[in-house]
Protein backbone atom coordinates (compact mmCIF):
# COMPACT_ATOMS: atom_id res chain seq x y z
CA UNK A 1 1.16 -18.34 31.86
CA UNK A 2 -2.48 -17.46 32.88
CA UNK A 3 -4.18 -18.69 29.23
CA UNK A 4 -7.40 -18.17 30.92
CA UNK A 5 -6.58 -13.91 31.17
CA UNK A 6 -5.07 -14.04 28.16
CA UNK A 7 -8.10 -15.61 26.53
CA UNK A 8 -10.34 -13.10 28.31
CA UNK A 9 -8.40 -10.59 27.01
CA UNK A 10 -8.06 -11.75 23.24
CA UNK A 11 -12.02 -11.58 23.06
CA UNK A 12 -12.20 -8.28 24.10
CA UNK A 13 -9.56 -6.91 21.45
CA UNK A 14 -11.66 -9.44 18.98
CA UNK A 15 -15.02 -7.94 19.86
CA UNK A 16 -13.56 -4.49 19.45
CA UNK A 17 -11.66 -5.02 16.04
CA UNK A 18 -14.99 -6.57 14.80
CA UNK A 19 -16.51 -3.47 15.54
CA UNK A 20 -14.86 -2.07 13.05
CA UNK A 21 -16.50 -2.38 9.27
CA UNK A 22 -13.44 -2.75 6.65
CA UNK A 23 -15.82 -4.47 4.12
CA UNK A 24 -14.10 -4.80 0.88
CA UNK A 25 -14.85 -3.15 -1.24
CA UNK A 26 -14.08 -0.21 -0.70
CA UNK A 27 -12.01 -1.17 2.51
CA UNK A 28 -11.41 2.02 4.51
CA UNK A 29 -9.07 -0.28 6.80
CA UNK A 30 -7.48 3.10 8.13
CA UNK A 31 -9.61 2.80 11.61
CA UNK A 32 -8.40 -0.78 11.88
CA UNK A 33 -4.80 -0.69 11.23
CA UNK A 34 -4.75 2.67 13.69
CA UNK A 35 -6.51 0.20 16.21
CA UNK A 36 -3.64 -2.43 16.20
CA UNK A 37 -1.71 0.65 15.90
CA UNK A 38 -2.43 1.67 19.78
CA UNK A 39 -2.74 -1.38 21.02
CA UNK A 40 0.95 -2.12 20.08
CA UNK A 41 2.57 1.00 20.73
CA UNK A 42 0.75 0.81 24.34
CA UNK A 43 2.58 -2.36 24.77
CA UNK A 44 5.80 -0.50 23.60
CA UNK A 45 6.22 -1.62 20.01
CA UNK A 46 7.52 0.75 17.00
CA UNK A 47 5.12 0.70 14.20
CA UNK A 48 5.50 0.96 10.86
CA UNK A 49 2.93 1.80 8.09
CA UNK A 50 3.07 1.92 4.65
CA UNK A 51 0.76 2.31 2.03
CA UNK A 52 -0.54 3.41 -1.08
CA UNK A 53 -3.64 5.23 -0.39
CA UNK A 54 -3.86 6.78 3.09
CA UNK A 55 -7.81 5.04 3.83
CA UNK A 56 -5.60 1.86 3.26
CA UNK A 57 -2.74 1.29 5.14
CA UNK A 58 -0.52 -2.11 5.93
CA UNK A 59 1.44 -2.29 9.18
CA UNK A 60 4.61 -3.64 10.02
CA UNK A 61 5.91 -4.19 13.88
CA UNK A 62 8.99 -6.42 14.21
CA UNK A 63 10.64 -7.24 17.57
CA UNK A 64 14.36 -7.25 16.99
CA UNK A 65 16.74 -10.28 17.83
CA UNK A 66 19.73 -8.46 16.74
CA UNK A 67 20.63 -11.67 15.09
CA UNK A 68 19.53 -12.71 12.13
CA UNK A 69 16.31 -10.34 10.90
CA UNK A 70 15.17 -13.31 8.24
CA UNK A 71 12.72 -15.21 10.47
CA UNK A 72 9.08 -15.42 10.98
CA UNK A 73 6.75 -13.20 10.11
CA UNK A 74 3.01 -13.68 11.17
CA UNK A 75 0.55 -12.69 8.56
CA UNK A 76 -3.39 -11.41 8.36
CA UNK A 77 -5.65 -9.26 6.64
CA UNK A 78 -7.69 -6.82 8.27
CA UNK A 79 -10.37 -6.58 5.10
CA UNK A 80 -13.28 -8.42 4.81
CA UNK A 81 -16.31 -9.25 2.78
CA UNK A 82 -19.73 -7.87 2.92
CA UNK A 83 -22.37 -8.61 5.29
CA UNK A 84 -26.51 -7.99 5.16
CA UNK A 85 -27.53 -7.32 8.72
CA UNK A 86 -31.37 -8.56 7.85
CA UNK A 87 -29.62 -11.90 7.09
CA UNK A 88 -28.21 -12.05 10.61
CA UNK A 89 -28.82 -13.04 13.67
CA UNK A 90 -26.57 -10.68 15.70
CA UNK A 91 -25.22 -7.25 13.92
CA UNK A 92 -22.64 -8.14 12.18
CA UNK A 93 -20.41 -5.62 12.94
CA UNK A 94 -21.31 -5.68 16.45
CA UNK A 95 -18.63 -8.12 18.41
CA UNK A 96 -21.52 -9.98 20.11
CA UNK A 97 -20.53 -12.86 22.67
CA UNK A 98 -22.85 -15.04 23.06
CA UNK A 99 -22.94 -19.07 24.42
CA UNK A 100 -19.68 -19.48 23.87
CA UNK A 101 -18.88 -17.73 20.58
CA UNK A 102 -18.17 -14.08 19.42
CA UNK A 103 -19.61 -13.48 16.08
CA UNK A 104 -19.05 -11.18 13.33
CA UNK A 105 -17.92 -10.32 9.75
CA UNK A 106 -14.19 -11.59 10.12
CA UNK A 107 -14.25 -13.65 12.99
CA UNK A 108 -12.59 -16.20 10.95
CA UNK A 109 -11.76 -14.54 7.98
CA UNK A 110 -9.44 -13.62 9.73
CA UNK A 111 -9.68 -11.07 12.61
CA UNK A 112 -9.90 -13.52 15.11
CA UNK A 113 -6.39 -15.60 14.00
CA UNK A 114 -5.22 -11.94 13.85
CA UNK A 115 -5.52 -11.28 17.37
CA UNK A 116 -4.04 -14.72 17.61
CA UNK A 117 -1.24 -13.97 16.02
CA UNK A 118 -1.61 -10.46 17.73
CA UNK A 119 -1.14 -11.71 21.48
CA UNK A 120 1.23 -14.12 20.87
CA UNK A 121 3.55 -11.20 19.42
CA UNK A 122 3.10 -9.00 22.44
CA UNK A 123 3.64 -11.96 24.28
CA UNK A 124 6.53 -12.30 23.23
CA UNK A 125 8.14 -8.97 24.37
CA UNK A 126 6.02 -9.52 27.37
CA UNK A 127 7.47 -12.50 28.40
CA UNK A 128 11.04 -11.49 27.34
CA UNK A 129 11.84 -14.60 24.86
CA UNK A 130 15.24 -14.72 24.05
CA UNK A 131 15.44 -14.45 20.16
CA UNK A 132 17.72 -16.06 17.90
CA UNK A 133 15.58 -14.26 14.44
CA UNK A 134 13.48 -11.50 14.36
CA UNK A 135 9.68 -12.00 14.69
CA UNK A 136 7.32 -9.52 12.46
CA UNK A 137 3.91 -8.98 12.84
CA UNK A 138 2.19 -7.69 9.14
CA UNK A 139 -1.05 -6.63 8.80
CA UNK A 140 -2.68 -6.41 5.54
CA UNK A 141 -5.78 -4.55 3.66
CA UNK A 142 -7.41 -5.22 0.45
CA UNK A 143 -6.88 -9.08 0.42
CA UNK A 144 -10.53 -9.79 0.00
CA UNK A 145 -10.34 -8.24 -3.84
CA UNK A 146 -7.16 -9.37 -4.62
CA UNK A 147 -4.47 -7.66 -2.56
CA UNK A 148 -3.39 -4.43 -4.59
CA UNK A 149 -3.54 -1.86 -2.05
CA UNK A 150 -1.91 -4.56 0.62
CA UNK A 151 0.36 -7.87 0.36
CA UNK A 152 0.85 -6.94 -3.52
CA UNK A 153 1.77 -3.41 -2.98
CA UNK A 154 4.48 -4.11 0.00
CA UNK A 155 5.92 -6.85 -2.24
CA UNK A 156 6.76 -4.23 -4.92
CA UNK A 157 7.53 -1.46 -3.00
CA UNK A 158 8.75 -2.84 0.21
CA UNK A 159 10.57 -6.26 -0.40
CA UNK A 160 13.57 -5.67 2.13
CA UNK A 161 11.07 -4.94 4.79
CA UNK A 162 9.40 -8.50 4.34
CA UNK A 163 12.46 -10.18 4.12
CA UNK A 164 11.63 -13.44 6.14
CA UNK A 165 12.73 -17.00 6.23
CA UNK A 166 8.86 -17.94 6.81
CA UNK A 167 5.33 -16.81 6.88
CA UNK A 168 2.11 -17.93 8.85
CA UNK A 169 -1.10 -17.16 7.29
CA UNK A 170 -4.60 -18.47 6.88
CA UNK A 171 -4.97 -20.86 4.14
CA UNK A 172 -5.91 -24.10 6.10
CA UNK A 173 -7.35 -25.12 9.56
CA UNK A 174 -8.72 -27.57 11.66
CA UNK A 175 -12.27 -29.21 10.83
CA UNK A 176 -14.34 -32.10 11.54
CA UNK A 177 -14.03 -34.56 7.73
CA UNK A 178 -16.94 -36.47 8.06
CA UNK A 179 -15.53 -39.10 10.93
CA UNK A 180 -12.19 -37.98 11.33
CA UNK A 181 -10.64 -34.19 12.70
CA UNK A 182 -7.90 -33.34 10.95
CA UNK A 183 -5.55 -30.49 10.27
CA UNK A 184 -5.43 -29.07 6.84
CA UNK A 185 -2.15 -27.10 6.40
CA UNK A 186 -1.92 -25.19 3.30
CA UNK A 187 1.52 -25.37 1.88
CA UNK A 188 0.47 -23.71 -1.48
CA UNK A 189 -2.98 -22.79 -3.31
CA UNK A 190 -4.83 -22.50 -6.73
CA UNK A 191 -4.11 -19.78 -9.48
CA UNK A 192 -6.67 -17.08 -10.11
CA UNK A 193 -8.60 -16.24 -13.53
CA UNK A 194 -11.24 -13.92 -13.34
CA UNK A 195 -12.95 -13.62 -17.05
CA UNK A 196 -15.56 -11.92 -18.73
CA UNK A 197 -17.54 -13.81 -21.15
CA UNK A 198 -19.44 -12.00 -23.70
CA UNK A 199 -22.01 -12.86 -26.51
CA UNK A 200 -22.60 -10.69 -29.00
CA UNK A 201 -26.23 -10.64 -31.14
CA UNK A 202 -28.53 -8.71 -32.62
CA UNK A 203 -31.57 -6.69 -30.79
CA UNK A 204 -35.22 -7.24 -31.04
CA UNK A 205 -38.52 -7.56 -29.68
CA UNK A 206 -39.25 -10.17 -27.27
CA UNK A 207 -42.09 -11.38 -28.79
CA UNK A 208 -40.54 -12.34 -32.57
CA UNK A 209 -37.43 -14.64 -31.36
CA UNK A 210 -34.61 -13.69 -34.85
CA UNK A 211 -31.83 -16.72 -33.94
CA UNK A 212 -29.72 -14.20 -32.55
CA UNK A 213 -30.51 -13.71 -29.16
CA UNK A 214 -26.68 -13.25 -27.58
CA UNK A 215 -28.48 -14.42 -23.74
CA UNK A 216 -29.30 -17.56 -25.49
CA UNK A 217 -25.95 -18.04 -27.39
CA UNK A 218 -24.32 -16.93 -23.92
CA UNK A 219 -26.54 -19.95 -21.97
CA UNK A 220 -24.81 -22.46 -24.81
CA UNK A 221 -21.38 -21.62 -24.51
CA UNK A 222 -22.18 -21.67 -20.25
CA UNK A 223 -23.34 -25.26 -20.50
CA UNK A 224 -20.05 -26.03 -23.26
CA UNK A 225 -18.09 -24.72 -20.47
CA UNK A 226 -19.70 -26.94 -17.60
CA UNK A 227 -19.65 -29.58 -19.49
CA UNK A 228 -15.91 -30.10 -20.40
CA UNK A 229 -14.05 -32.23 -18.43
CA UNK A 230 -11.91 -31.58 -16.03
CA UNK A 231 -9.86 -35.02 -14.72
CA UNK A 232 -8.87 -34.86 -11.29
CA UNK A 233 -5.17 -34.33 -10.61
CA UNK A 234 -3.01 -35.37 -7.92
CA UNK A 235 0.07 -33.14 -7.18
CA UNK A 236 3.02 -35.27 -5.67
CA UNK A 237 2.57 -33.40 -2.57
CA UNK A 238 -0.77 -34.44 -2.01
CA UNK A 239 -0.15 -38.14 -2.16
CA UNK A 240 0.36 -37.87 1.50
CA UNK A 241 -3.29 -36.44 2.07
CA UNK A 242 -4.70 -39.20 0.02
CA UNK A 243 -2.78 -42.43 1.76
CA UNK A 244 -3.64 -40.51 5.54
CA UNK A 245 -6.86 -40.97 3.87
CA UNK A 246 -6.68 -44.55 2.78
CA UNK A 247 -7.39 -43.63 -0.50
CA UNK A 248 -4.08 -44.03 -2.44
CA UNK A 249 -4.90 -47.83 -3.97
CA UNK A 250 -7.87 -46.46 -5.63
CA UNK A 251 -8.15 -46.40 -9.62
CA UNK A 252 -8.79 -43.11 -11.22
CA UNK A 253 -12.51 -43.67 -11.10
CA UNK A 254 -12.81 -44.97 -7.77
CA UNK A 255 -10.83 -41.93 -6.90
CA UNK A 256 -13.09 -39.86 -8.66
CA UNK A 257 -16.85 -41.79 -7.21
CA UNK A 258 -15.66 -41.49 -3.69
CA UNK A 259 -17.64 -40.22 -0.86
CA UNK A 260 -14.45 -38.05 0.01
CA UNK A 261 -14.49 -36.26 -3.01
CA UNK A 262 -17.45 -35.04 -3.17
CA UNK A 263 -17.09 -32.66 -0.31
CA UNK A 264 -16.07 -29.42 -2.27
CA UNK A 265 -13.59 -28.22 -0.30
CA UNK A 266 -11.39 -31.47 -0.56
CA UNK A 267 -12.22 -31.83 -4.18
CA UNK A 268 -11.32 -28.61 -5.30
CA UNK A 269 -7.95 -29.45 -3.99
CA UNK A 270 -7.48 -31.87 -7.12
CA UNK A 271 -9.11 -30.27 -9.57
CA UNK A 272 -9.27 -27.12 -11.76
CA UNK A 273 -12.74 -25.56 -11.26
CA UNK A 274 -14.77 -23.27 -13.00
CA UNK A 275 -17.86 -21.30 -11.64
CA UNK A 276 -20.39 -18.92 -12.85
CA UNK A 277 -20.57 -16.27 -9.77
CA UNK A 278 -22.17 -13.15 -12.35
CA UNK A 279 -24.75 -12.98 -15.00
CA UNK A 280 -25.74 -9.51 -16.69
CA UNK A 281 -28.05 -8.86 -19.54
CA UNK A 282 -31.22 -6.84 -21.03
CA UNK A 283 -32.92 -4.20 -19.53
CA UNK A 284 -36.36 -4.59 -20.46
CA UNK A 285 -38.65 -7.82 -20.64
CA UNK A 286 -39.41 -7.32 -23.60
CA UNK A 287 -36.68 -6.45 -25.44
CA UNK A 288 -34.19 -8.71 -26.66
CA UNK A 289 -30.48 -7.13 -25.78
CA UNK A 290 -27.58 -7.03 -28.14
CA UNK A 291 -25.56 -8.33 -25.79
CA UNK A 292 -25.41 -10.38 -22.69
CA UNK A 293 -22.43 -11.19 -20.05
CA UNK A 294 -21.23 -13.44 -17.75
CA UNK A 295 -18.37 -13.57 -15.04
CA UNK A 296 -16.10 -16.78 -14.43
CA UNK A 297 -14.31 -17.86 -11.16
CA UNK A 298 -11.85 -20.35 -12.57
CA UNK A 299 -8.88 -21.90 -10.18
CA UNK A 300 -6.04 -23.68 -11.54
CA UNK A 301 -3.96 -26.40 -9.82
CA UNK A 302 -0.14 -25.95 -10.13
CA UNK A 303 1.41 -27.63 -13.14
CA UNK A 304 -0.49 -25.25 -15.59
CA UNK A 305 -0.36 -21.72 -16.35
CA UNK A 306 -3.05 -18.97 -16.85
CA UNK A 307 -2.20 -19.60 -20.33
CA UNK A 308 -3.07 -22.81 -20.70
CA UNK A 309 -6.29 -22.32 -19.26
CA UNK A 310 -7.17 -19.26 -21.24
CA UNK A 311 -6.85 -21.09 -24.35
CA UNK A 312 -8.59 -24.83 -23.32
CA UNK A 313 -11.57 -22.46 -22.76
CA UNK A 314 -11.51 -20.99 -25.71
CA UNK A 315 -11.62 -24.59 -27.45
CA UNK A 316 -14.75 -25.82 -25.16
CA UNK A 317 -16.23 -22.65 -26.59
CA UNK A 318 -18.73 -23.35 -29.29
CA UNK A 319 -18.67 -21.41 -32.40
CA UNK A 320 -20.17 -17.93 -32.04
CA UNK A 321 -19.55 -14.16 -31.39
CA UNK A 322 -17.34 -14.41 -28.19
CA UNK A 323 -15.46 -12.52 -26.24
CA UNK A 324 -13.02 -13.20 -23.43
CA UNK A 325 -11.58 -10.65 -21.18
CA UNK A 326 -9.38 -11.20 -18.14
CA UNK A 327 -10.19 -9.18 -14.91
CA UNK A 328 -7.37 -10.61 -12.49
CA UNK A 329 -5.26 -13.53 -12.66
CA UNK A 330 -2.35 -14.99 -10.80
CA UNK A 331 -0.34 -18.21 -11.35
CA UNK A 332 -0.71 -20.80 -8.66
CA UNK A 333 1.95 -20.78 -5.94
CA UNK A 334 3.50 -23.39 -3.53
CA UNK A 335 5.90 -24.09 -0.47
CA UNK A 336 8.13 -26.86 0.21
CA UNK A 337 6.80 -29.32 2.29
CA UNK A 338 10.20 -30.60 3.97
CA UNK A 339 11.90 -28.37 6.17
CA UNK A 340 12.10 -26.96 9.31
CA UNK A 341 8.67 -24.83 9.61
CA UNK A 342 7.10 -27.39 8.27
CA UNK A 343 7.91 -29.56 11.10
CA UNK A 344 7.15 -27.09 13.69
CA UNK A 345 4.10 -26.91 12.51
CA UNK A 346 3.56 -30.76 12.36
CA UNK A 347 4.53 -31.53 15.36
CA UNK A 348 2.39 -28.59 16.59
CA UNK A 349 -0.66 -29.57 15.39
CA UNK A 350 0.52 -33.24 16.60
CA UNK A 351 0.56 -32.14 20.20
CA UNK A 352 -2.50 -29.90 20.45
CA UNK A 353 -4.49 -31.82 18.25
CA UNK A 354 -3.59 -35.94 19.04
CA UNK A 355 -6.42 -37.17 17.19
CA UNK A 356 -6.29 -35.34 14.31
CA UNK A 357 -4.69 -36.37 10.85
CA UNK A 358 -2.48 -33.68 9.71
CA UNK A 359 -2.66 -33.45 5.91
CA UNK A 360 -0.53 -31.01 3.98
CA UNK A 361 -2.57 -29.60 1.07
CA UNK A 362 -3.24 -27.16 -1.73
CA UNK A 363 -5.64 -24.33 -0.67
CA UNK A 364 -8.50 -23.97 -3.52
CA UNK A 365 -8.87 -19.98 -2.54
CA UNK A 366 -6.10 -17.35 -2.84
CA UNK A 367 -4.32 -15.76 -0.44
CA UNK A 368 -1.62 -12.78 0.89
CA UNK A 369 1.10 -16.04 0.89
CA UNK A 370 1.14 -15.88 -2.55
CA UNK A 371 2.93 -12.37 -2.51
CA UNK A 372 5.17 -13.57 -0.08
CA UNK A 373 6.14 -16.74 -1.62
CA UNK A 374 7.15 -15.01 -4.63
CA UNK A 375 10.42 -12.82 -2.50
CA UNK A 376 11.44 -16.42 -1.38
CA UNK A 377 9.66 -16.91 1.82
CA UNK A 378 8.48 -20.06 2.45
CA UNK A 379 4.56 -19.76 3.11
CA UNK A 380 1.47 -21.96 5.08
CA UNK A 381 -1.80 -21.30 6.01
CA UNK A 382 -3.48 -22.90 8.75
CA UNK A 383 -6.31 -21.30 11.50
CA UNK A 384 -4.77 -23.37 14.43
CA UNK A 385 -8.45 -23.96 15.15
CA UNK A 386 -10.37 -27.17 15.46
CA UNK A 387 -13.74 -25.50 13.19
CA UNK A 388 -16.86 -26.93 13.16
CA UNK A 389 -18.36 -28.31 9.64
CA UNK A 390 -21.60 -25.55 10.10
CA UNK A 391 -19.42 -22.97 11.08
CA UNK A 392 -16.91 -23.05 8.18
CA UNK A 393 -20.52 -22.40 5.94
CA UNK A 394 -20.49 -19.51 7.72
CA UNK A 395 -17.48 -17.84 6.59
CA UNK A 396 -18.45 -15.17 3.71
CA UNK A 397 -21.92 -16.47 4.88
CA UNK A 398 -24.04 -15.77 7.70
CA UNK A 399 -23.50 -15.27 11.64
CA UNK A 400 -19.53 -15.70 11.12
CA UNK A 401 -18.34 -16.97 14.30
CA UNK A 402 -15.59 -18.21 16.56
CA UNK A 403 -15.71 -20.53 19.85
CA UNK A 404 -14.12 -18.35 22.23
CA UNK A 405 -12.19 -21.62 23.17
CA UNK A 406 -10.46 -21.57 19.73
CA UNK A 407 -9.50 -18.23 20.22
CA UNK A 408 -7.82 -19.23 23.49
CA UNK A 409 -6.50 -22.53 21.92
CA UNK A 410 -5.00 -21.08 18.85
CA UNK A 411 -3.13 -18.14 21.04
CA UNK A 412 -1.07 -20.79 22.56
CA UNK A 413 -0.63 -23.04 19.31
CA UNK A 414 0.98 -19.91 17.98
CA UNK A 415 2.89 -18.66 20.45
CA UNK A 416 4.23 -22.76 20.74
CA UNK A 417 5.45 -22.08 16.99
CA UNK A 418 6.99 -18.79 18.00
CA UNK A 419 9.00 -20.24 20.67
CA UNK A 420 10.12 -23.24 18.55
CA UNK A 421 10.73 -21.21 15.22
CA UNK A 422 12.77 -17.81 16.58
CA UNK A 423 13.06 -18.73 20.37
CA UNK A 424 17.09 -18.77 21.40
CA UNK A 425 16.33 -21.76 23.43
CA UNK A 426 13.84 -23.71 21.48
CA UNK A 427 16.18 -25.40 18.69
């Protein structure tokens, strides 16, 4: 296999599918999804599309083992967030390579594991592997706001299409933890509750302060809220991150105090969070409103349901005129963490990545494997990339980037789990 022309060629399908703006909202991932479309049809694929409003189509190409259809299907989104072009350095829907990188809106959230996951598929009818289940490539919009148009709306309307033993997604990667590299491979992630919290009071001028002033009652039950406690809790499937870590002897509060922890990403993994991403209120300096708003990202751990959540918020509340109201929620969602994918993708990581700890985890963001976890298919997220600390700021941030190494790298890591997963002679 020449990786090196297959590299060269993943960067220019990467630079061109950056090109193209799906920011979410409002998505318009039509031009995207007919991108892939040519590019896999050119290469002699059947494509399938299906969705629910024409600017927002999900495809579906599956090369046929004639076996056993319930195997792997490899998984992205083609949405992404917004971007501010006076923020960046480069356009950021431009596809610019540059010293080593291409950058963009997406390039790892998650065009670039889509081409990825892109080549290896055509590689796969390229090179003629012998397959033993069918391998399905499934591209998805609208994942960015919460996946109606995309993962959501094939799960309840196209279920026997999806039907797959097991699904790669993002949802974990490679990164440098302090000292040590390691793998993170999500095998399941947080539930989402969006809320509105309102405070109701009574209008007035600025300058003659009444006791009612619903920002300042709104400001109180914020700090109530940031103020309850919220333990730290260790799922039994993340006692094996903790002792790779050398950190399963530790008390509670040890646990809690440790350098570790207070890197967010690995502490949100233990913890049910609550942030305050949305303030509204007034219109006028000088008037005092009659009402004022705020918007909560909170992220549950499995073990507890929306429910619970809804109402322990509702306690830390203080008394007052307050209103809840849920935007989105989903329960949490997991995989098993011994079988056969699980494994492949061990010993995967083991042999690209020697010196890095592999540690199985809970993803604190949400993801399209939800949806799929929820027809049976058994679901993990991991960028096979190894990603810088400064450029995993970057992603819904600023100059979004990938090393055009990792983009080579993470090619072969997933066509190595194609081969061992559906492969005829891989077993």
């Amino acid at each position: 296999m020449d990786w090196k022309a297959i590299e060269r060629e993943a960067v220019d399908v990467l630079s061109e599918y950056l090109r193209i703006d799906t920011t979410n909202p409002p998505g318009n991932e039509r031009q995207a999804i007919e991108f892939l479309s040519r590019f896999l049809k050119n290469e002699g694929f059947a494509v399938e599309i299906f969705a629910a409003d024409p600017e927002r189509p999900n495809l579906l190409c599956r090369l046929d083992s004639g076996q056993d259809p319930r195997g792997l299907i490899l998984l992205h989104h083609c949405d992404v967030v917004g971007a501010d072009p006076r923020e960046w350095a480069v356009p950021p829907f431009g596809g610019v390579v540059r010293d080593g990188y291409i950058y963009g809106r997406g390039a790892l959230d998650m065009k670039g594991m889509g081409v990825m996951e892109l080549l290896a598929f055509v590689l796969a009818k390229r090179e003629k592997l012998p397959l033993r289940k069918d391998l399905v490539l499934v591209v998805c919009c609208d994942e960015e706001t919460g996946s109606r148009y995309g993962a959501e709306f094939l799960a309840k309307n196209h279920p026997r299409e999806l039907e797959a033993a097991w699904v790669l997604n993002e949802g974990g990667s490679g990164w440098n933890m302090g000292d040590r590299e390691v793998v993170l491979l999500g095998f399941g992630e947080k539930g989402l509750l969006w809320l509105r919290l309102g405070a109701e009071g009574k209008a007035g001028h600025g300058s003659m302060p009444h006791g009612q002033n619903p920002c300042e009652k709104l400001l109180e039950g914020l700090s109530a809220l940031k103020a309850a406690p919220r333990p730290l809790r260790v799922l039994p499937e993340m006692q094996a991150l903790l002792r790779n870590l050398g950190l399963t002897d530790l008390k509670p509060e040890e646990l809690e105090a440790h350098p570790l922890l207070k890197i967010p990403l690995l502490r949100a993994m233990f913890q049910d969070t609550l942030s305050v991403t949305m303030l509204q209120a007034g219109f006028k300096p000088n008037v005092i409103p009659t009402r004022a708003e705020a918007v909560l990202d909170v992220r549950v751990l499995p073990g507890r349901s929306i429910a619970d959540l809804i109402a322990e918020i509702r306690e830390n509340l203080p008394p007052g005129p307050f209103s809840l109201e849920v935007i989105q929620s989903f329960p949490p969602s997991l995989s098993p963490v011994e079988n056969e994918f699980f494994e492949c993708l061990k010993q995967t990581a083991e042999k690209f990545f020697p010196r890095a700890l592999f540690l199985p985890c809970v993803f604190p963001g949400f993801t399209d494997s939800r949806c799929f976890r929820e027809l049976g298919t058994i679901g993990y997220g991991w960028i096979p990339a190894m990603i810088d600390p400064e450029d995993v700021t970057r992603v819904h941030g600023v100059d979004e980037r990938i090393k055009v190494s990792d983009l080579g790298t993470g090619i072969q890591v997933v066509w190595e789990i194609v081969q061992r997963m559906v492969g005829k002679d891989q077993r």
